[in-house]
N, C-alpha and C. Protein backbone atom coordinates (compact mmCIF):
# COMPACT_ATOMS: atom_id res chain seq x y z
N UNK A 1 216.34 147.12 226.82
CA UNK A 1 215.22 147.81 226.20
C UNK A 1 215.59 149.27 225.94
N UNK A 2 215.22 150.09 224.32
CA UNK A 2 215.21 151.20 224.61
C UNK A 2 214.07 152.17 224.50
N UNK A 3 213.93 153.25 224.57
CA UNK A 3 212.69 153.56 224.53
C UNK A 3 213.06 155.03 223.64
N UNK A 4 212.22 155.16 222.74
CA UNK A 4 212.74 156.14 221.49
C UNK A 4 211.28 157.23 222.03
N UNK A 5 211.82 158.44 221.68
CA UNK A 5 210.67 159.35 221.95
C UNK A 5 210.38 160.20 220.30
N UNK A 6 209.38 160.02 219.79
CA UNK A 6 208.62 160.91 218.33
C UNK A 6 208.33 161.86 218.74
N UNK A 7 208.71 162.90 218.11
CA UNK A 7 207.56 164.14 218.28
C UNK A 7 207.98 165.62 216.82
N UNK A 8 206.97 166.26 217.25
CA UNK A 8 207.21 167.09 215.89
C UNK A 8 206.07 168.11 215.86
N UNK A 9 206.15 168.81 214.87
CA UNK A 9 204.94 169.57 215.49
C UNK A 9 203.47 169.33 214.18
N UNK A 10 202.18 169.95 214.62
CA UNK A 10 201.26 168.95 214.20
C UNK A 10 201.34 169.64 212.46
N UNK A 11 201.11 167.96 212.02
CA UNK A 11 200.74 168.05 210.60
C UNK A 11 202.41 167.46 209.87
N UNK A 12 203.21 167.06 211.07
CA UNK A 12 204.46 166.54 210.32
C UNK A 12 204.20 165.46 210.29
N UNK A 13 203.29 164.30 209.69
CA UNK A 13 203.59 162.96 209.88
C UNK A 13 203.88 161.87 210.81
N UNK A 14 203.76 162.27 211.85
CA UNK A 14 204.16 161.74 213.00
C UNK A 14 203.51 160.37 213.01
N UNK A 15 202.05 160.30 212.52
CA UNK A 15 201.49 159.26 212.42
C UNK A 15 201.71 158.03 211.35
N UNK A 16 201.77 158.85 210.60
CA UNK A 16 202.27 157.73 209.21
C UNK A 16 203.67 157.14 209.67
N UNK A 17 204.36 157.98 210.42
CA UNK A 17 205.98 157.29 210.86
C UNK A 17 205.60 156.66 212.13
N UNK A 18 204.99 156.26 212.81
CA UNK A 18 204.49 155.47 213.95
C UNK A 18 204.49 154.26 212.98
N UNK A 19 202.93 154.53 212.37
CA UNK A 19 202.84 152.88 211.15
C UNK A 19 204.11 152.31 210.81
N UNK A 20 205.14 152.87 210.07
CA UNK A 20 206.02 152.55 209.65
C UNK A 20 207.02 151.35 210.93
N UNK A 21 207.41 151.85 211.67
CA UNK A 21 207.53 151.96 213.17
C UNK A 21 206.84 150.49 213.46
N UNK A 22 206.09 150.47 213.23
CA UNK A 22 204.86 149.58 214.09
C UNK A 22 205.45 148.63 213.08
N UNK A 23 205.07 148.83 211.88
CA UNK A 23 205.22 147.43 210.55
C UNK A 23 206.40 146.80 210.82
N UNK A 24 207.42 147.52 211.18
CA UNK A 24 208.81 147.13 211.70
C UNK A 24 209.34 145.86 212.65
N UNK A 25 207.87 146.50 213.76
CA UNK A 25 208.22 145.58 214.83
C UNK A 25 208.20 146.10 215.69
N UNK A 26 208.56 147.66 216.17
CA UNK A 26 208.36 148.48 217.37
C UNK A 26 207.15 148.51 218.25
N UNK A 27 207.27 148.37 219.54
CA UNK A 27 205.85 148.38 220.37
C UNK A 27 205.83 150.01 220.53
N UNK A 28 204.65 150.24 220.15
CA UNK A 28 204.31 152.30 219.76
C UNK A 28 203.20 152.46 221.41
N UNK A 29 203.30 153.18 221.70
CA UNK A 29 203.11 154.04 222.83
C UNK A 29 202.28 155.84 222.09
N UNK A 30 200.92 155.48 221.74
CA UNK A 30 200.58 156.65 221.33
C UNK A 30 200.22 157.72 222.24
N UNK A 31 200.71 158.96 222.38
CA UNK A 31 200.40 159.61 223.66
C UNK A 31 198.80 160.68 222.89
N UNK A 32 198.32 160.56 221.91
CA UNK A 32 197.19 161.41 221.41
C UNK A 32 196.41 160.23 221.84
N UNK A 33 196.28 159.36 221.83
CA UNK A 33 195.08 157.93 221.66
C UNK A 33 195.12 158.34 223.47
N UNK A 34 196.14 158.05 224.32
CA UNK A 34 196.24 158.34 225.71
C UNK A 34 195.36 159.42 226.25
N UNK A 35 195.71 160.19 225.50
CA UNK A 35 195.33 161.91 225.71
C UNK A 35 193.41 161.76 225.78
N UNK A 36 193.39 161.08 224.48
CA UNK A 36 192.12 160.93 224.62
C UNK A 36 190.87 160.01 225.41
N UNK A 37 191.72 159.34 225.62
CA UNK A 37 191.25 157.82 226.46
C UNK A 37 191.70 158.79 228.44
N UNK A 38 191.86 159.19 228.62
CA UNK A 38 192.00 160.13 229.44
C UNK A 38 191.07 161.08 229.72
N UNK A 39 190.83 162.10 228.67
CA UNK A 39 189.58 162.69 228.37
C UNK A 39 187.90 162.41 228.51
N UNK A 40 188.06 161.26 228.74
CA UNK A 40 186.68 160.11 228.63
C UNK A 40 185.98 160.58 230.18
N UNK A 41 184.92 160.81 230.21
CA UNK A 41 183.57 161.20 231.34
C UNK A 41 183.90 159.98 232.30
N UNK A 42 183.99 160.63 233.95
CA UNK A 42 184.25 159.58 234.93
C UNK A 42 186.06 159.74 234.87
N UNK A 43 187.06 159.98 234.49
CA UNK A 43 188.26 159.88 234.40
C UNK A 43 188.56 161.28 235.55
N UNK A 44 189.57 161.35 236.30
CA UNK A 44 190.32 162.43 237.35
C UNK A 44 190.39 163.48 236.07
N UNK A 45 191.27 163.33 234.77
CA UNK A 45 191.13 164.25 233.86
C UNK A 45 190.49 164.87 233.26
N UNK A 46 189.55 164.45 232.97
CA UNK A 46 188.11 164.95 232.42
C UNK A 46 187.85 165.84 233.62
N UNK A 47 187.80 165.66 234.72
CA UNK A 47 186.72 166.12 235.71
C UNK A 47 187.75 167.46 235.81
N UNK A 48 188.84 167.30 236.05
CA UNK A 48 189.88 168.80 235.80
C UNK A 48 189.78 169.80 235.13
N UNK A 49 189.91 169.09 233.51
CA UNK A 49 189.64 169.82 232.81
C UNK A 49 188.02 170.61 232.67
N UNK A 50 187.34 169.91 233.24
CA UNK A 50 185.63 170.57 233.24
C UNK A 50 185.83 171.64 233.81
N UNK A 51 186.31 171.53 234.92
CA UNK A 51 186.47 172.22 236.29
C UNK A 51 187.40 174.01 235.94
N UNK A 52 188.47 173.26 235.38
CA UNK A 52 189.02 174.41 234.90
C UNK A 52 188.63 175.37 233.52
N UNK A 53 187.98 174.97 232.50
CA UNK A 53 187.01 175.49 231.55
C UNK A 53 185.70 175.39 230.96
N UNK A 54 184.95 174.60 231.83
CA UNK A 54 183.52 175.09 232.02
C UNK A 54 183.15 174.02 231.32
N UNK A 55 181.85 173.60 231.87
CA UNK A 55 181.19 172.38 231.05
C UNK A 55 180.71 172.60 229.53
N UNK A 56 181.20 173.95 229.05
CA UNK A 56 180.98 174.21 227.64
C UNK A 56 182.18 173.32 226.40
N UNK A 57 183.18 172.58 227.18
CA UNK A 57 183.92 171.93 226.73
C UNK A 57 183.77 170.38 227.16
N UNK A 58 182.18 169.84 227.45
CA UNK A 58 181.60 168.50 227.22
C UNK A 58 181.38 168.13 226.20
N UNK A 59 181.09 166.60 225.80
CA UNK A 59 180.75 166.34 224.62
C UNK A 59 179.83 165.12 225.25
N UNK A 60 178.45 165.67 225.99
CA UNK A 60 177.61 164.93 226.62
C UNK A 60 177.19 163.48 225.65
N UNK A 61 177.24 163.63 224.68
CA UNK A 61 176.86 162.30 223.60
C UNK A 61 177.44 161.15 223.31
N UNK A 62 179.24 161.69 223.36
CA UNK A 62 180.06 160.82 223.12
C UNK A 62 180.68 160.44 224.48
N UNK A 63 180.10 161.48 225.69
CA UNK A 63 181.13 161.15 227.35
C UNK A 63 182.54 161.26 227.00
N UNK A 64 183.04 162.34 226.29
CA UNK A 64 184.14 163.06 226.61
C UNK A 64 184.19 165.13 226.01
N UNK A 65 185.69 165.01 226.45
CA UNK A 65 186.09 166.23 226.36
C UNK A 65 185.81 166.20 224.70
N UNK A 66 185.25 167.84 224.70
CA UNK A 66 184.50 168.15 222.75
C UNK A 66 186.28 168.91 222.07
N UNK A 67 187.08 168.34 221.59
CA UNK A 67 187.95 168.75 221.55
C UNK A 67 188.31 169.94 219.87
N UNK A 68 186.98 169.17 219.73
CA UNK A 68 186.68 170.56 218.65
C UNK A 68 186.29 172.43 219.46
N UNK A 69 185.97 171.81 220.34
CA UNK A 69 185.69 173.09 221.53
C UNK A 69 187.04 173.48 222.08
N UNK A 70 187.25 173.09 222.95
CA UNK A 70 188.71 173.04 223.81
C UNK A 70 190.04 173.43 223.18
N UNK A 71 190.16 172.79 221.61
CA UNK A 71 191.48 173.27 220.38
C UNK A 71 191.17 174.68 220.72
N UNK A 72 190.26 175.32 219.64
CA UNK A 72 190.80 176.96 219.76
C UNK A 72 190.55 177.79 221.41
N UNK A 73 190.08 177.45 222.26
CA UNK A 73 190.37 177.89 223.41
C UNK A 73 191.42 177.88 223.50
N UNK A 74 192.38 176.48 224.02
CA UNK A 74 193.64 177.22 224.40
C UNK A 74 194.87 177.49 223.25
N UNK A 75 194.68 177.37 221.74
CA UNK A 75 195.20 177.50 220.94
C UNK A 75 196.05 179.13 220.62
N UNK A 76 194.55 180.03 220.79
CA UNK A 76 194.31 180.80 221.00
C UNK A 76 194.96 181.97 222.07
N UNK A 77 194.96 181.00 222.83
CA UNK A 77 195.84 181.80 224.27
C UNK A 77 196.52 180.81 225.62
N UNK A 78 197.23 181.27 224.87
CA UNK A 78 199.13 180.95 225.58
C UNK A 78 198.81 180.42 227.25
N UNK A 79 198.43 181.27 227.82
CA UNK A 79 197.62 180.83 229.33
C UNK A 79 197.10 179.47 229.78
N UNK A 80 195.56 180.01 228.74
CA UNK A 80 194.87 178.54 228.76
C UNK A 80 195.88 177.60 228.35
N UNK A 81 196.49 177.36 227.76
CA UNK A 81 196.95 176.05 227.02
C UNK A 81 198.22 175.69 227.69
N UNK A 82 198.66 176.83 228.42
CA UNK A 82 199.49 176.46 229.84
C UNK A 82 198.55 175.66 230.84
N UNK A 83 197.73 175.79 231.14
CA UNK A 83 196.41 175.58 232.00
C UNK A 83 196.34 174.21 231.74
N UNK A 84 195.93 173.60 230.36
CA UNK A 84 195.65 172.66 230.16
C UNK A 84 196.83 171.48 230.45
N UNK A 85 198.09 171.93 229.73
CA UNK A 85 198.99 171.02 229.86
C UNK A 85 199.44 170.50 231.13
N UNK A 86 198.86 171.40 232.24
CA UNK A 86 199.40 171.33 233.62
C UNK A 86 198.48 170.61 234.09
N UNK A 87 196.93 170.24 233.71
CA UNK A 87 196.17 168.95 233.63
C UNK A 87 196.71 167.95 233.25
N UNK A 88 197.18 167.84 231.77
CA UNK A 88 196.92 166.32 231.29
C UNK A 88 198.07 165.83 231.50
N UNK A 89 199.32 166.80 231.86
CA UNK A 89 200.67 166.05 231.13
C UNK A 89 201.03 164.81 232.80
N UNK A 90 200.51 165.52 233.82
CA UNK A 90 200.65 164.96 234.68
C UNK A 90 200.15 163.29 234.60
N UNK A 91 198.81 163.48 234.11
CA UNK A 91 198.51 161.86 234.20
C UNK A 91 198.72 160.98 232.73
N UNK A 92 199.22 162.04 231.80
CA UNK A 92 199.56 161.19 230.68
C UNK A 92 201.05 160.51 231.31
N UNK A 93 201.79 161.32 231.35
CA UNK A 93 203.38 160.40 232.39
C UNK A 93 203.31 159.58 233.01
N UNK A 94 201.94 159.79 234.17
CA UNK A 94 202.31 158.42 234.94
C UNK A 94 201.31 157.15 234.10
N UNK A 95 201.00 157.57 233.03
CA UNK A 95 200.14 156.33 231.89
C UNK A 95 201.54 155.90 231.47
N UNK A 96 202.12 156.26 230.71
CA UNK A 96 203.05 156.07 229.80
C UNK A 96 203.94 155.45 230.70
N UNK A 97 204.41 155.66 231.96
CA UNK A 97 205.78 155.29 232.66
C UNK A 97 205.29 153.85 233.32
N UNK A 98 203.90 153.77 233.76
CA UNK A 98 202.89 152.46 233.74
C UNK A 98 203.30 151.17 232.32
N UNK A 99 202.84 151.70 231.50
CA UNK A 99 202.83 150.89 230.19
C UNK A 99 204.77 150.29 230.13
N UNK A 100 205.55 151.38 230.41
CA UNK A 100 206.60 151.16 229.57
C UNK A 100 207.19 150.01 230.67
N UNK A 101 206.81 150.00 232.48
CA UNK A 101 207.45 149.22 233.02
C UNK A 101 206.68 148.05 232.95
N UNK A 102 205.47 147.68 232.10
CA UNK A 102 204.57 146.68 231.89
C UNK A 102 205.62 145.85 230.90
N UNK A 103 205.86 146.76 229.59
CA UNK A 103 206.42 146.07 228.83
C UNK A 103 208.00 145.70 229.18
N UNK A 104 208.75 146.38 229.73
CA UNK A 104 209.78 145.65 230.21
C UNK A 104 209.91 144.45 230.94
N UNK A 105 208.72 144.64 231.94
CA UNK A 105 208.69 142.92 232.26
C UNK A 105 208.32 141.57 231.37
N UNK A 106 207.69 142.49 229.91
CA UNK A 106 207.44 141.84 229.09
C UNK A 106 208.58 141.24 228.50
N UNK A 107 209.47 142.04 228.80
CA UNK A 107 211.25 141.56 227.51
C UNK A 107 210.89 142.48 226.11
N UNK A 108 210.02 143.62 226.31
CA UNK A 108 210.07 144.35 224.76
C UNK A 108 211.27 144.96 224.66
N UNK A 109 211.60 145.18 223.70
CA UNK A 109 212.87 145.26 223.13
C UNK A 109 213.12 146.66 222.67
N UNK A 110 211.95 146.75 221.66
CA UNK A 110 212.13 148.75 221.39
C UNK A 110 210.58 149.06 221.58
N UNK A 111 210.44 150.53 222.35
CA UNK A 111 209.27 150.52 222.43
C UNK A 111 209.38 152.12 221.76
N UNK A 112 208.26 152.73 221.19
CA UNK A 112 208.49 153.79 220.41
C UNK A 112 207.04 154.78 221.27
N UNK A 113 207.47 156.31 221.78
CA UNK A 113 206.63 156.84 222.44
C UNK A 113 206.25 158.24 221.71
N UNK A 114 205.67 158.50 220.97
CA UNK A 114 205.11 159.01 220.31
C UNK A 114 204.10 160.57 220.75
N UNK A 115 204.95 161.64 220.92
CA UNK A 115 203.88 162.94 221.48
C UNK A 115 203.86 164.03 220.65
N UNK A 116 202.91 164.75 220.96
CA UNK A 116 203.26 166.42 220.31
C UNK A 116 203.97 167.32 221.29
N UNK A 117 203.50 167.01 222.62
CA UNK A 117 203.89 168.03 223.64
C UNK A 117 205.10 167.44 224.39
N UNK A 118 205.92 167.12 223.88
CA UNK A 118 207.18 166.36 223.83
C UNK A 118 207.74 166.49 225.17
N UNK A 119 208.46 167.86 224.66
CA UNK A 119 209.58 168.62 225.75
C UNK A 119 208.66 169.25 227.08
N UNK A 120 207.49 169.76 226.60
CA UNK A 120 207.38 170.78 227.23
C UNK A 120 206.69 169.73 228.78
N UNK A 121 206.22 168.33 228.29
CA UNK A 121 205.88 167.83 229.22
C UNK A 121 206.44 167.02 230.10
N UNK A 122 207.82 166.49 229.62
CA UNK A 122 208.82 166.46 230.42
C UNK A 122 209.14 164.93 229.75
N UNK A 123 208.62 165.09 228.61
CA UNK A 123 208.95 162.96 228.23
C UNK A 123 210.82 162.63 227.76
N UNK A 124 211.27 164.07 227.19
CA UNK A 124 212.20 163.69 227.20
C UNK A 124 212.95 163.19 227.77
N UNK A 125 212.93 163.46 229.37
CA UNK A 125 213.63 162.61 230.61
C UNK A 125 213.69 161.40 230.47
N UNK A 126 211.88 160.68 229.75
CA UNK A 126 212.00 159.21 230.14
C UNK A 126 212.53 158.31 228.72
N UNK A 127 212.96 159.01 228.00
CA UNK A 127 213.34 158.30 226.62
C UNK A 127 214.69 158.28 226.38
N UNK A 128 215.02 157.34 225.90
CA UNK A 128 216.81 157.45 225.69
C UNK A 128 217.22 158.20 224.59
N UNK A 129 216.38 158.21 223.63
CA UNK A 129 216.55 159.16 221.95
C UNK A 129 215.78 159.65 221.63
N UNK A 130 216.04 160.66 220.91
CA UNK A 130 214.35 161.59 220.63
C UNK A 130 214.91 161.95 218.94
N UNK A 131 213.12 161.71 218.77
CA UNK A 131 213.84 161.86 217.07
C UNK A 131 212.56 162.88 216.68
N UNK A 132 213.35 164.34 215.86
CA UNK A 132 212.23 165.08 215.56
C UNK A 132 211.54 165.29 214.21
N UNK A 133 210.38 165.11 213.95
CA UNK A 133 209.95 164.98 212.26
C UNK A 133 209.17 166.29 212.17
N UNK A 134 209.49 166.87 210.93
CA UNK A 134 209.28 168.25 210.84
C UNK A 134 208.89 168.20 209.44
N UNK A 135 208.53 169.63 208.27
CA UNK A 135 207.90 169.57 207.41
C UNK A 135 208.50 171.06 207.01
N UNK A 136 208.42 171.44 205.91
CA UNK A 136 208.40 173.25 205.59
C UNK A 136 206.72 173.36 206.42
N UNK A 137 207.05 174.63 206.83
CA UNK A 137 205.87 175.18 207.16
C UNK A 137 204.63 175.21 206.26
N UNK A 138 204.58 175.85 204.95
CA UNK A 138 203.25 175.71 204.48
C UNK A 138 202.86 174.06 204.33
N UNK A 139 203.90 173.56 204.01
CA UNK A 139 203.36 171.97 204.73
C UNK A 139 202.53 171.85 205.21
N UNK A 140 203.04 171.60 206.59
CA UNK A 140 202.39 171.66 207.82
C UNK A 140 200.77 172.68 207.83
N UNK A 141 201.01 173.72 207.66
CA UNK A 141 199.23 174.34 207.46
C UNK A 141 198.37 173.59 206.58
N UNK A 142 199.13 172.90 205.13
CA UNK A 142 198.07 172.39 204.29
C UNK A 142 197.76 171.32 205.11
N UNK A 143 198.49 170.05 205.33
CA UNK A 143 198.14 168.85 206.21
C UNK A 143 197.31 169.09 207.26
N UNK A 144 197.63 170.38 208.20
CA UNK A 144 196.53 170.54 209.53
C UNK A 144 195.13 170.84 208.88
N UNK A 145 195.04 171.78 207.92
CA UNK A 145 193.97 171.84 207.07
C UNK A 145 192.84 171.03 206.64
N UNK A 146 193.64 170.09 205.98
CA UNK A 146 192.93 168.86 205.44
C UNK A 146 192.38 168.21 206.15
N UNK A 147 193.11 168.02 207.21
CA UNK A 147 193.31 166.52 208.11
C UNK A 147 191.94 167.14 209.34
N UNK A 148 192.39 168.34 209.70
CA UNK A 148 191.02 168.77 210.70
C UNK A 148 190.03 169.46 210.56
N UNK A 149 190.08 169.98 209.03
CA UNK A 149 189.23 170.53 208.21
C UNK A 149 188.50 172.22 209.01
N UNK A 150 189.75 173.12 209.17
CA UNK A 150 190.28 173.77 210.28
C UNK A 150 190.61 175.24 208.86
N UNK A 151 190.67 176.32 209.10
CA UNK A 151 191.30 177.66 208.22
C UNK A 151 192.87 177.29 208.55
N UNK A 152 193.24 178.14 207.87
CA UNK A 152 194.80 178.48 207.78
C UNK A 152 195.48 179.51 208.66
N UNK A 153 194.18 180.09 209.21
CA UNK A 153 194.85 181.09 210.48
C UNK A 153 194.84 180.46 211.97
N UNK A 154 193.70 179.51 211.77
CA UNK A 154 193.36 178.44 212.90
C UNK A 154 195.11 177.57 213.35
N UNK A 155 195.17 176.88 211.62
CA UNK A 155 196.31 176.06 211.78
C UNK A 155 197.89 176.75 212.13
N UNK A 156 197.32 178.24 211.90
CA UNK A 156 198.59 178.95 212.20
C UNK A 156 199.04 179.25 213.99
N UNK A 157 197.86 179.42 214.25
CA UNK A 157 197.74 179.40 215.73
C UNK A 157 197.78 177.86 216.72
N UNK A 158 197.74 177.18 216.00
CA UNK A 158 198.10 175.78 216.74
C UNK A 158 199.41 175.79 216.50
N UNK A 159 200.21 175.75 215.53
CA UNK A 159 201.77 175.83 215.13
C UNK A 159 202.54 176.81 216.21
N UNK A 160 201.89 178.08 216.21
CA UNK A 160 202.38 179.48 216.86
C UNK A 160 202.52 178.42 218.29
N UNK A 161 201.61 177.82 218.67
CA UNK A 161 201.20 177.72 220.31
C UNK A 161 202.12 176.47 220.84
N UNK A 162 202.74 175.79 219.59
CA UNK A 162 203.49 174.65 220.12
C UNK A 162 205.01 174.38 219.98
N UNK A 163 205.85 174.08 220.57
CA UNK A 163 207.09 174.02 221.05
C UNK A 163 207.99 174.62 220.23
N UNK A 164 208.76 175.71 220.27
CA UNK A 164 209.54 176.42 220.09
C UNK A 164 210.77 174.96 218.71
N UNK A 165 210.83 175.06 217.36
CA UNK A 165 211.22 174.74 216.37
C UNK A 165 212.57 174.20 216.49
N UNK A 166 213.24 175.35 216.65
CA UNK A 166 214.82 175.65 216.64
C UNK A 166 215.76 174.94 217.86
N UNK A 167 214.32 175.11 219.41
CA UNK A 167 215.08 174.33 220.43
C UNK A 167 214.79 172.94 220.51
N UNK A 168 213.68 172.07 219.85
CA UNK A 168 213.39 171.20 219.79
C UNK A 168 214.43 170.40 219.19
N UNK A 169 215.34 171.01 217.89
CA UNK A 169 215.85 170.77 216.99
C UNK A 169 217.65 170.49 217.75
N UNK A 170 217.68 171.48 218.30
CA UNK A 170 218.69 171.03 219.52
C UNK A 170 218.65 170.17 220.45
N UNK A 171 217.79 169.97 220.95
CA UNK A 171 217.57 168.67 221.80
C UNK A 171 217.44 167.34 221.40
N UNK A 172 217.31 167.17 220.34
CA UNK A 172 216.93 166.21 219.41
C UNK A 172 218.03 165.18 219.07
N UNK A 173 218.18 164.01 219.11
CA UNK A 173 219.57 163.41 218.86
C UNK A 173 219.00 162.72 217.15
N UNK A 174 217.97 162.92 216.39
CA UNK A 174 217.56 162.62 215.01
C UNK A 174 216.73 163.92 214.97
N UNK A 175 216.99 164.71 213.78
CA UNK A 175 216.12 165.57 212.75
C UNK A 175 215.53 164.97 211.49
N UNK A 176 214.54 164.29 211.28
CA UNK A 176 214.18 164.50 209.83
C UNK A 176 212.85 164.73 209.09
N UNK A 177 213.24 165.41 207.56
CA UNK A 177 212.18 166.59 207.49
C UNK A 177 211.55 165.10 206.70
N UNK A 178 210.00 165.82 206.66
CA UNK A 178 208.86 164.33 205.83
C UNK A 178 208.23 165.74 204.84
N UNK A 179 208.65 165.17 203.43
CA UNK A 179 208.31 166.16 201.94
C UNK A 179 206.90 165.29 201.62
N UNK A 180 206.30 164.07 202.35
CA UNK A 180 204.84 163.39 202.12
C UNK A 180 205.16 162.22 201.61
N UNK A 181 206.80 161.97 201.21
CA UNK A 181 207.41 160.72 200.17
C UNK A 181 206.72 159.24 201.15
N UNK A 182 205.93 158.65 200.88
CA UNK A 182 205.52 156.89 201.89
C UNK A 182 206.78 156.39 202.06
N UNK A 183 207.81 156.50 200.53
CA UNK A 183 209.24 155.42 200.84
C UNK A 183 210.14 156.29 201.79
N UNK A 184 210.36 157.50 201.36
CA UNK A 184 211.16 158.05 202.69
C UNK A 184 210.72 157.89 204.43
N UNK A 185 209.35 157.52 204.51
CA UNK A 185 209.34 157.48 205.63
C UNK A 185 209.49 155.68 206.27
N UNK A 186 209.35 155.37 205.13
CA UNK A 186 209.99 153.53 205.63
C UNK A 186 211.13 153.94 205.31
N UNK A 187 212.54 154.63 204.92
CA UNK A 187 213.93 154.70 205.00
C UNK A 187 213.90 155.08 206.16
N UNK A 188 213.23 155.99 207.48
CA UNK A 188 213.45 156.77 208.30
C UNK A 188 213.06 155.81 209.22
N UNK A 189 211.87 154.81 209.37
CA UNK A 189 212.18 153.77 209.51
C UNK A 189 212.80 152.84 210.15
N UNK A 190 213.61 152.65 209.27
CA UNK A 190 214.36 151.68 209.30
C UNK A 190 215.78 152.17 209.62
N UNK A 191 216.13 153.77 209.38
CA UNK A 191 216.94 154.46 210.07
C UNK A 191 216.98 154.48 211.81
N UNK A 192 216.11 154.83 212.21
CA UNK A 192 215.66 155.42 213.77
C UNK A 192 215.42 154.39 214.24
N UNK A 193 215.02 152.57 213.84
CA UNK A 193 215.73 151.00 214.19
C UNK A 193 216.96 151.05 214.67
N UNK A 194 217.72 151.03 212.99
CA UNK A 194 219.39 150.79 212.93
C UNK A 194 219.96 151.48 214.52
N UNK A 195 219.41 152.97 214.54
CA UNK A 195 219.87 153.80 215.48
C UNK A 195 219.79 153.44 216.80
N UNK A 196 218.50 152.33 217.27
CA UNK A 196 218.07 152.02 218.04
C UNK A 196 219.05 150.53 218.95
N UNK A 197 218.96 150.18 217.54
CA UNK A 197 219.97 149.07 218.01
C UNK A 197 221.77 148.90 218.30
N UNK A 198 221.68 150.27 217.85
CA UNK A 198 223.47 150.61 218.08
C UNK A 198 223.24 151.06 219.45
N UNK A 199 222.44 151.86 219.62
CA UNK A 199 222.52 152.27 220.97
C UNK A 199 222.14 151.48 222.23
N UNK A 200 221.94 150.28 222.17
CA UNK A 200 221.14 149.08 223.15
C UNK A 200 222.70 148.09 223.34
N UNK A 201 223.22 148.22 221.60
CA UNK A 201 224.34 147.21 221.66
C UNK A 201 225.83 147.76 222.24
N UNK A 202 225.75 149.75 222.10
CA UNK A 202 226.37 150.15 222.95
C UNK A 202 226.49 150.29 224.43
N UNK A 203 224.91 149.91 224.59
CA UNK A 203 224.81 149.89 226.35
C UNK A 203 225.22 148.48 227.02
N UNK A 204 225.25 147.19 225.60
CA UNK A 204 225.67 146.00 226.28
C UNK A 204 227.21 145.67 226.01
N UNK A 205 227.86 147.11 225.68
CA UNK A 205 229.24 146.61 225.64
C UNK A 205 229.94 145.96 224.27
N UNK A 206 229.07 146.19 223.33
CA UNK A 206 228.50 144.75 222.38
C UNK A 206 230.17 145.70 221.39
């Protein structure tokens, strides 16, 4: 089994290359769907996060974290959003390291783990390849734009607040940039497969 790690920073596609991923055949491991299913009223996480920024970041209606609240808090400041990650990343890992030894007893074959807070939360350890999808910058602001219906100084400060570009890019054993093309991202695909399977058939000697 190998286990491929996504990440990139927000508004690169990450999601549309999951689908791709998924159509393939890959078992996907979403760590935002986690994040949020985590977040949910009654959860150890939820009750943390209350605890640490005030029940003004409830969303009493829906019984979770209002994450329209909570974004520019720690977006905003470097601290908080240290604060936060030192909440969730803890019990998103031991979710994810749960699931992945589920599916190995399953016999899955490639499983694809999918984050924003990649490095900083320590997933690179548990993945054998990490592949990073990136965008030109004004990219990335128009897509965060659209997609969260958010300003451009907002989306600038979520970008500012998340993992350093250049070192990500070093750590990374795949770089590739997404220009919005649907077919380039089924070539990438079907690339970060191919890649997948050399490296499984190199571990069996093959």
């Amino acid at each position: 089994m190998i286990v491929l790690g996504i990440t990139g920073p927000s508004g690169s596609g990450k999601s549309s290359l999951l689908r791709e991923l998924s159509l393939s055949g890959a078992t996907i491991i979403d760590c935002d769907r986690i994040v949020r299913e985590l977040q949910t009223a009654g959860t150890r996480c939820y009750e943390d996060i209350v605890a640490e920024f005030g029940t003004v970041v409830e969303d009493h209606e829906n019984q979770r974290i209002d994450r329209s609240i909570l974004g520019p808090i720690v977006f905003s400041d470097a601290k908080k959003l240290v604060k936060l990650n030192a909440i969730t990343h803890h019990y998103v890992l031991e979710h994810i390291n749960r699931l992945i030894l589920e599916h190995e007893q399953k016999g899955t074959k490639v499983i694809v783990v999918e984050a924003g807070a990649y490095f900083e939360s320590g997933m690179d350890r548990i993945c054998d390849l990490t592949v990073y999808l990136t965008a030109p910058r004004h990219i990335l602001i128009q897509r965060i734009c659209s997609r969260d219906q958010i300003s451009a100084r907002a989306a600038e400060d979520r970008l500012n607040a998340q993992f350093d570009s250049s070192e990500a890019i070093r750590r990374s054993d795949i770089v590739l940039l997404n220009d919005g093309d649907p077919a380039l991202l089924r070539l990438y695909s079907q690339l970060i497969l191919s890649k997948a399977h050399d490296w499984m058939n190199s571990k069996q000697g093959v």
